[in-house]
N, C-alpha and C. Protein backbone atom coordinates (compact mmCIF):
# COMPACT_ATOMS: atom_id res chain seq x y z
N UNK A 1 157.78 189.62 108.48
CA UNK A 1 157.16 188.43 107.95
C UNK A 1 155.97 188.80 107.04
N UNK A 2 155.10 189.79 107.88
CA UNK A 2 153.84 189.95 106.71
C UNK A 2 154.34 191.03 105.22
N UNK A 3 155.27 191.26 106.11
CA UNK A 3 156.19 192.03 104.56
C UNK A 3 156.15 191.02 103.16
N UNK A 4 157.24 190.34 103.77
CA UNK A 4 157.53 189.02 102.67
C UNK A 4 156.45 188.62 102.52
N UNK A 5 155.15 188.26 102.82
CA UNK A 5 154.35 187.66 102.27
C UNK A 5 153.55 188.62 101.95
N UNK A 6 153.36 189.63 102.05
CA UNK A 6 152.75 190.77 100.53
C UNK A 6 153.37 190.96 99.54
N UNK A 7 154.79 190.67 99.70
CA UNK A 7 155.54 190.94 98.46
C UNK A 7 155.31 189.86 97.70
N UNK A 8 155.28 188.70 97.87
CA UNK A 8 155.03 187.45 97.48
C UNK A 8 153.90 187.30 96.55
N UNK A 9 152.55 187.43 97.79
CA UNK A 9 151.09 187.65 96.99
C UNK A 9 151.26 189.10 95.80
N UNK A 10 151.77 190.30 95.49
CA UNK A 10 151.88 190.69 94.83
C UNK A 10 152.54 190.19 93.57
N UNK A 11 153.73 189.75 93.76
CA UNK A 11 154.33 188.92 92.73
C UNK A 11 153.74 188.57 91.96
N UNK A 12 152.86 187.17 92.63
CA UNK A 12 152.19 186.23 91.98
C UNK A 12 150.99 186.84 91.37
N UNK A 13 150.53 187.69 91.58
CA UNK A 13 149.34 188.47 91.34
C UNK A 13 149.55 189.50 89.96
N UNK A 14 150.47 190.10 90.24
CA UNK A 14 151.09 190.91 89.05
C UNK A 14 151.69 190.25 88.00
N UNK A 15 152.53 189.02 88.28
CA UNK A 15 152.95 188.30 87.38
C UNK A 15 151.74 187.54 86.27
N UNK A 16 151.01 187.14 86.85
CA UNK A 16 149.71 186.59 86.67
C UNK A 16 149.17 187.74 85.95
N UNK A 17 148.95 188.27 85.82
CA UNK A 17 147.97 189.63 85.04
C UNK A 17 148.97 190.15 84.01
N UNK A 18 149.84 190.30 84.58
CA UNK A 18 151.45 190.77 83.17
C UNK A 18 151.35 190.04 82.39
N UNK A 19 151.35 188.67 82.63
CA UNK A 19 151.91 187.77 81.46
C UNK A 19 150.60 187.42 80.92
N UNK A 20 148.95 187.51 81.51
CA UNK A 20 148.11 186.71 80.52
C UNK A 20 148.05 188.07 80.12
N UNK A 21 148.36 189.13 80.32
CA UNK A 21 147.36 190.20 79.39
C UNK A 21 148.60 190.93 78.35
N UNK A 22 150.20 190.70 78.68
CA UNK A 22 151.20 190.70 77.71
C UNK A 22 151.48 189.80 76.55
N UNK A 23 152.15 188.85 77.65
CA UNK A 23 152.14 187.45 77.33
C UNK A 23 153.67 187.39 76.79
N UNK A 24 154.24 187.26 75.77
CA UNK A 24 155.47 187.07 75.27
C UNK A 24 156.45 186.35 75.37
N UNK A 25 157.67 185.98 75.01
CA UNK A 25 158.41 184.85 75.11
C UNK A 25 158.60 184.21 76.53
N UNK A 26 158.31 182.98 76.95
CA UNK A 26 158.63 181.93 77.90
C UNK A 26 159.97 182.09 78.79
N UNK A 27 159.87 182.22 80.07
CA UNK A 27 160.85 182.28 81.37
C UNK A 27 161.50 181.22 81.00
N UNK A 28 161.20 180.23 81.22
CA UNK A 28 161.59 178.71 81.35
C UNK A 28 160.99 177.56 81.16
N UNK A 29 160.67 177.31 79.58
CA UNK A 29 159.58 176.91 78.94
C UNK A 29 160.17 175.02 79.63
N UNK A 30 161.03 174.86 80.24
CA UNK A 30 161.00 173.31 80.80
C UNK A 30 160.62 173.07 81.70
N UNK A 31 160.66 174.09 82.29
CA UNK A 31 160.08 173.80 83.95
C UNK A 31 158.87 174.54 84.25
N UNK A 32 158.74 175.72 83.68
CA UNK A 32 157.42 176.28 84.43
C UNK A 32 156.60 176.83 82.65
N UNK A 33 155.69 176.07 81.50
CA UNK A 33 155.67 176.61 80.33
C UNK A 33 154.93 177.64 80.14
N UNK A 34 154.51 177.98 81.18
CA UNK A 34 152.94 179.41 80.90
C UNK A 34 153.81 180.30 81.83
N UNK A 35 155.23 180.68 82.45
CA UNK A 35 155.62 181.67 82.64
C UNK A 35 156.39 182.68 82.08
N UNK A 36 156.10 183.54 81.70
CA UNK A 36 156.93 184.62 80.37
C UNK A 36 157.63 185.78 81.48
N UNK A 37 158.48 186.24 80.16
CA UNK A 37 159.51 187.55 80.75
C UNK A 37 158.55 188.62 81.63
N UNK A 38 157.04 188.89 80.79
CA UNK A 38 156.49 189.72 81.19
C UNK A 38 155.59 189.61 82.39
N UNK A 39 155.50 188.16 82.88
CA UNK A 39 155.12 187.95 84.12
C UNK A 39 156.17 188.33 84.77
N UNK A 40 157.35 188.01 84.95
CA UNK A 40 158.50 188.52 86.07
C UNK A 40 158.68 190.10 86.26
N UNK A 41 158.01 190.78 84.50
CA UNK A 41 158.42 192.02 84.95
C UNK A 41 157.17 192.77 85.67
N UNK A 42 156.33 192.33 85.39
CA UNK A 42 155.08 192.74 86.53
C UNK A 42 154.95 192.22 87.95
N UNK A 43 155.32 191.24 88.02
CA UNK A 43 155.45 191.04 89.66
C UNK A 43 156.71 191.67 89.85
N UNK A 44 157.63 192.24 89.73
CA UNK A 44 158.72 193.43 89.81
C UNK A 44 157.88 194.10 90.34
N UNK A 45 157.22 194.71 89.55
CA UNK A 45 156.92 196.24 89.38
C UNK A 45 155.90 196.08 90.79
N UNK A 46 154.74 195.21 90.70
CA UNK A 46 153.67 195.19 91.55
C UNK A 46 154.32 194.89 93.12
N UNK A 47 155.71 194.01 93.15
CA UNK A 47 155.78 193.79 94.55
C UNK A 47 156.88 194.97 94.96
N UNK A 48 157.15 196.18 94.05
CA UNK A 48 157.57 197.31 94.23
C UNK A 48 156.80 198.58 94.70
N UNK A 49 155.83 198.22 94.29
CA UNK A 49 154.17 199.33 94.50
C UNK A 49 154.37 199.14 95.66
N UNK A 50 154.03 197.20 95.96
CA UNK A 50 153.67 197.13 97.59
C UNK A 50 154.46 197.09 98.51
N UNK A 51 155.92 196.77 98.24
CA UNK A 51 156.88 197.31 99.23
C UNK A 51 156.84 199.35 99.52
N UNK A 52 156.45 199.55 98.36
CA UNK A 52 156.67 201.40 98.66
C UNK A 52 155.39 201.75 99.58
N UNK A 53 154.25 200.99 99.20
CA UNK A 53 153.05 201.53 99.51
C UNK A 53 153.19 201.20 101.30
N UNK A 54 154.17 199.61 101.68
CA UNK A 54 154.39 199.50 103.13
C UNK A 54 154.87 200.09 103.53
N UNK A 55 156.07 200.90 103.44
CA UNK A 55 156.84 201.48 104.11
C UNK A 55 156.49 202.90 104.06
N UNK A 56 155.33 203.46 103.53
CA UNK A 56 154.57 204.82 103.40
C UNK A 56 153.72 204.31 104.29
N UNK A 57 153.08 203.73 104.59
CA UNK A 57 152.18 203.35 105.49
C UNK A 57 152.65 203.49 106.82
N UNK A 58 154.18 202.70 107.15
CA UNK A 58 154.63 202.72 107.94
C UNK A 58 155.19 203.65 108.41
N UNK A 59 155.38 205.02 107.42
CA UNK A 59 155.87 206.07 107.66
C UNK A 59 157.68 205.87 107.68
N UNK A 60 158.45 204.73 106.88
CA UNK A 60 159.97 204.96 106.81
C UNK A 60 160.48 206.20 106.45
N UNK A 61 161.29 206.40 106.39
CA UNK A 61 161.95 207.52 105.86
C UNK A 61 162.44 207.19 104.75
N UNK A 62 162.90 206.58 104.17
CA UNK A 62 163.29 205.59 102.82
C UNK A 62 162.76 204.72 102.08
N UNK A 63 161.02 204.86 101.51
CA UNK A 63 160.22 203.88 100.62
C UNK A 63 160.62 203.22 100.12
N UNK A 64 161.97 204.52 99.17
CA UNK A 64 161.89 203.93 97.88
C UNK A 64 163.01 202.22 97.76
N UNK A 65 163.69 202.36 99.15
CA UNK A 65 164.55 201.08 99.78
C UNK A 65 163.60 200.05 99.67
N UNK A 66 162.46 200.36 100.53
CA UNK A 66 161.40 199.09 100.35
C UNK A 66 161.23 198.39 98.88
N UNK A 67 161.10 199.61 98.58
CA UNK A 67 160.39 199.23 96.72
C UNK A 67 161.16 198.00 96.44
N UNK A 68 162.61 198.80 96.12
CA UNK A 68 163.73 197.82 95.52
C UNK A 68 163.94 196.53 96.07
N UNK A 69 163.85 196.63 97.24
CA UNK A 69 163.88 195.32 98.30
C UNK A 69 162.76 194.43 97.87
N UNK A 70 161.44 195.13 97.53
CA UNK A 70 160.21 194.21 97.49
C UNK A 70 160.48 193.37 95.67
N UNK A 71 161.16 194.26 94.98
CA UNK A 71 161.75 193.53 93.23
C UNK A 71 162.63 192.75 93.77
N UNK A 72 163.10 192.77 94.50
CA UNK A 72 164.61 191.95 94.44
C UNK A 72 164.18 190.37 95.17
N UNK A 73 163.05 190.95 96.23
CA UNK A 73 162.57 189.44 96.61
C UNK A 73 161.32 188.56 95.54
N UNK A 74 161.11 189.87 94.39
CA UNK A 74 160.26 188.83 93.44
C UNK A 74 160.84 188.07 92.63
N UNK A 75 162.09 188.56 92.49
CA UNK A 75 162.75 187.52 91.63
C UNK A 75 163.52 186.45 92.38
N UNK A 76 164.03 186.51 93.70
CA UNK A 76 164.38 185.49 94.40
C UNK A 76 163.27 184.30 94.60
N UNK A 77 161.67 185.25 94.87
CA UNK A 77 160.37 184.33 94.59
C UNK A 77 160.57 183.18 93.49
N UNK A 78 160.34 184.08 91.98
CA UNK A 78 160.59 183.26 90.99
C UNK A 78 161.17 182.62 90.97
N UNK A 79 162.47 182.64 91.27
CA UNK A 79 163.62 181.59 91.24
C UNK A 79 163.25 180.05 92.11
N UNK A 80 162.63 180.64 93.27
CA UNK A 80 162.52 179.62 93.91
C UNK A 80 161.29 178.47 93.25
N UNK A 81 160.30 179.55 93.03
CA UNK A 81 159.05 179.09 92.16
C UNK A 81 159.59 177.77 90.80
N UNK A 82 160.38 178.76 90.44
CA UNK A 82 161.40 178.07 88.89
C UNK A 82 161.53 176.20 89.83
N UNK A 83 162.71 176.66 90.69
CA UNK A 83 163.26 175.67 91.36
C UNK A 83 162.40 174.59 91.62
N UNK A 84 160.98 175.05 92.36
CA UNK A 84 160.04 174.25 92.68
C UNK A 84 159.66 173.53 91.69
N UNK A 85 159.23 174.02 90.82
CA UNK A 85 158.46 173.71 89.30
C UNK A 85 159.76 172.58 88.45
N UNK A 86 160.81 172.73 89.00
CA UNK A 86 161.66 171.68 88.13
C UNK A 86 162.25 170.87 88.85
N UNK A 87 162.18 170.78 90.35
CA UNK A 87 161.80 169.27 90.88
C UNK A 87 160.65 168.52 90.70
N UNK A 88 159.66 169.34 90.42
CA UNK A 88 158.08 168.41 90.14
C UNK A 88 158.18 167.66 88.63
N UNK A 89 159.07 168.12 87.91
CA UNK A 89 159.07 167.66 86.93
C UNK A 89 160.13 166.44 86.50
N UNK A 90 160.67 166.97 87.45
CA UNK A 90 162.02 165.56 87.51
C UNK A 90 161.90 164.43 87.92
């Protein structure tokens, strides 16, 4: 559980810093308009740090599993985020 929710707060954290300090073309300029490609690819990357950095902590034998696991739930994040953001608008 506190997994998923570091991966999460990373996301949003990395995404957030990717995209104001990149910035570049719009995710889904109908539903969510201040989120860009380069926010998704920094909360990638950042909730990949912090999945590797948990499972080094934790001493796994396989980080780099975490890593990938921790990208794969930032974009399931987003998606959901997306999702959220375009019922509020409906």
């Amino acid at each position: 559980f506190f997994f998923l929710l570091l991966v999460i707060w990373a996301t949003d954290i990395g995404g957030y810093a990717a995209g104001r300090s990149i910035g570049g073309p719009k995710l889904a300029p109908r539903f969510s308009p201040k989120k860009t490609w380069a926010g998704l690819v920094g909360g990638m990357i950042a909730a990949a740090g912090v999945g590797y950095a948990v499972a080094s902590v934790d001493s796994a034998a396989l980080p780099w599993v975490a890593a990938l696991a921790g990208a794969v739930l930032a974009v399931v994040g987003q998606m959901g985020d997306l999702f959220e953001s375009y019922m509020k608008r409906r």
